[in-house]
C-alpha atoms as a PDB file:
ATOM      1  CA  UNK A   1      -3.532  11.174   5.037  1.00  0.00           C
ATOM      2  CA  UNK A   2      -4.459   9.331   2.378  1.00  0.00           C
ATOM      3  CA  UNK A   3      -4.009   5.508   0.565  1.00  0.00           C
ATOM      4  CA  UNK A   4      -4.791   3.886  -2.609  1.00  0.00           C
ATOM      5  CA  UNK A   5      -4.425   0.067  -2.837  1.00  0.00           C
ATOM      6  CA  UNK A   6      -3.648  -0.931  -5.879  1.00  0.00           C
ATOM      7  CA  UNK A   7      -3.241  -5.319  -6.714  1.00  0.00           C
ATOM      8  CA  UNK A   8      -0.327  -5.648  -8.867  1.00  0.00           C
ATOM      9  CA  UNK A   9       1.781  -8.694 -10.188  1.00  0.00           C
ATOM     10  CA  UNK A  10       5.400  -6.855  -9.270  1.00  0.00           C
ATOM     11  CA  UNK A  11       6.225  -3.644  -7.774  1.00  0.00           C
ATOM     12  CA  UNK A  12       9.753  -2.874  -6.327  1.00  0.00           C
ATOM     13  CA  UNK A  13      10.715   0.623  -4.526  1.00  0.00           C
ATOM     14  CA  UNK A  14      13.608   2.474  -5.235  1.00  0.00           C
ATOM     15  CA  UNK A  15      15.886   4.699  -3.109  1.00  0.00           C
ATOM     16  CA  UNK A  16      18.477   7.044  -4.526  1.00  0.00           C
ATOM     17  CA  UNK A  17      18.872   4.648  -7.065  1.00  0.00           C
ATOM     18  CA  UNK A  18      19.397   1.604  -5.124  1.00  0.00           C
ATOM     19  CA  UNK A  19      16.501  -1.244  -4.570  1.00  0.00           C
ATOM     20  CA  UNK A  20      15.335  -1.445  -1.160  1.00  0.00           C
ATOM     21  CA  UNK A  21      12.104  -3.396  -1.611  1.00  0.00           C
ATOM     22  CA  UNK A  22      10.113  -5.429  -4.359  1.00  0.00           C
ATOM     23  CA  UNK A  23       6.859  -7.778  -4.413  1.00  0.00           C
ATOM     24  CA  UNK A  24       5.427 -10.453  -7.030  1.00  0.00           C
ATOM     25  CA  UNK A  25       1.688 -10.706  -7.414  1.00  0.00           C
ATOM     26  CA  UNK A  26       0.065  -8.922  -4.259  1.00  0.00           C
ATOM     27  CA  UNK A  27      -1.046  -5.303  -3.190  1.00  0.00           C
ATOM     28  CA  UNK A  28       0.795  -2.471  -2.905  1.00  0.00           C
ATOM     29  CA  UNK A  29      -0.184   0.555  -1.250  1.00  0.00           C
ATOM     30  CA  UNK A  30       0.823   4.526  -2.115  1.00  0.00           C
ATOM     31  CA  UNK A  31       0.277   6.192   1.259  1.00  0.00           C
ATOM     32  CA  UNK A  32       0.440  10.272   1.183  1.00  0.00           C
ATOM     33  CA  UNK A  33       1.309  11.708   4.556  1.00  0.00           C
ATOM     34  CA  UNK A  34       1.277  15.457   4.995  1.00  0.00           C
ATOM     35  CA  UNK A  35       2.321  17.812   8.006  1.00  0.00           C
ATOM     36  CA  UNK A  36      -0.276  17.531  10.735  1.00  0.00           C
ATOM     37  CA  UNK A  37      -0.810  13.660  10.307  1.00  0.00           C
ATOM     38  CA  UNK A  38      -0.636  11.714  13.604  1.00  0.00           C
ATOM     39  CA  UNK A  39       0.794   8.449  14.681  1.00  0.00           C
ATOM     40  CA  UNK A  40      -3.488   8.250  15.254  1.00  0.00           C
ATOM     41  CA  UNK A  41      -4.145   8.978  11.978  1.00  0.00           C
ATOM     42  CA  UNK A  42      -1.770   6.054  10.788  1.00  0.00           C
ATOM     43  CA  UNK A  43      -3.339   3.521  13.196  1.00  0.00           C
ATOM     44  CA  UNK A  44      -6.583   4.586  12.092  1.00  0.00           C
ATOM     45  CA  UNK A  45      -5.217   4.082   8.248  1.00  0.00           C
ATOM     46  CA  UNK A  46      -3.450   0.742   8.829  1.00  0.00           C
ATOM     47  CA  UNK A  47      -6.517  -0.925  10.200  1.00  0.00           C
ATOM     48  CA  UNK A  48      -8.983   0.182   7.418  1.00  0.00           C
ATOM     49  CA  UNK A  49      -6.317  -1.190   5.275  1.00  0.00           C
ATOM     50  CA  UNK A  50      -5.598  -4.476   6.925  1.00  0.00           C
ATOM     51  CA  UNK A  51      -9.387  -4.827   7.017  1.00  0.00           C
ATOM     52  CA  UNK A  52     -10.389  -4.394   3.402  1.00  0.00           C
ATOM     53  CA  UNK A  53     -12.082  -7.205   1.943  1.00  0.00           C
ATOM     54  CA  UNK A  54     -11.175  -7.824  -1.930  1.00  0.00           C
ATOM     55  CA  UNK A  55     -13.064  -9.539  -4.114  1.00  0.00           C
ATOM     56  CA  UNK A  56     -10.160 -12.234  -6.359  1.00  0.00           C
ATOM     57  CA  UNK A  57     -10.658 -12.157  -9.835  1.00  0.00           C
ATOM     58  CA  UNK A  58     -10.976 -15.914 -11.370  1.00  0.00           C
ATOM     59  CA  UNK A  59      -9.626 -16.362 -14.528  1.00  0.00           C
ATOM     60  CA  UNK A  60     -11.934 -17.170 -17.408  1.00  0.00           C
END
């Protein structure tokens, strides 16, 4: 399993051509699951994630 966490300022998801999520200015995370992965592993995976500290950029 693995995540990247990317900030963005929109993303929106898309299902069979029909919207089904979207987000302004925040992160969004692109999670790869593969056979084998555990309901463990995902724990494991949402914590690190709901624990990362980010530095905000200030505007200049």
């Amino acid at each position: 399993m693995r995540a990247v966490v990317q900030r963005v300022s929109e993303a929106f998801v898309t299902v069979e051509g029909k919207e089904t999520g979207r987000i302004e200015k925040g992160l969004m995370v692109l999670l790869g699951v593969e056979t084998g992965d555990t309901e463990k592993d995902a724990a494991y995976m949402a914590g690190k994630i709901a624990k990362l500290r980010l530095r905000m950029r200030t505007k200049r």
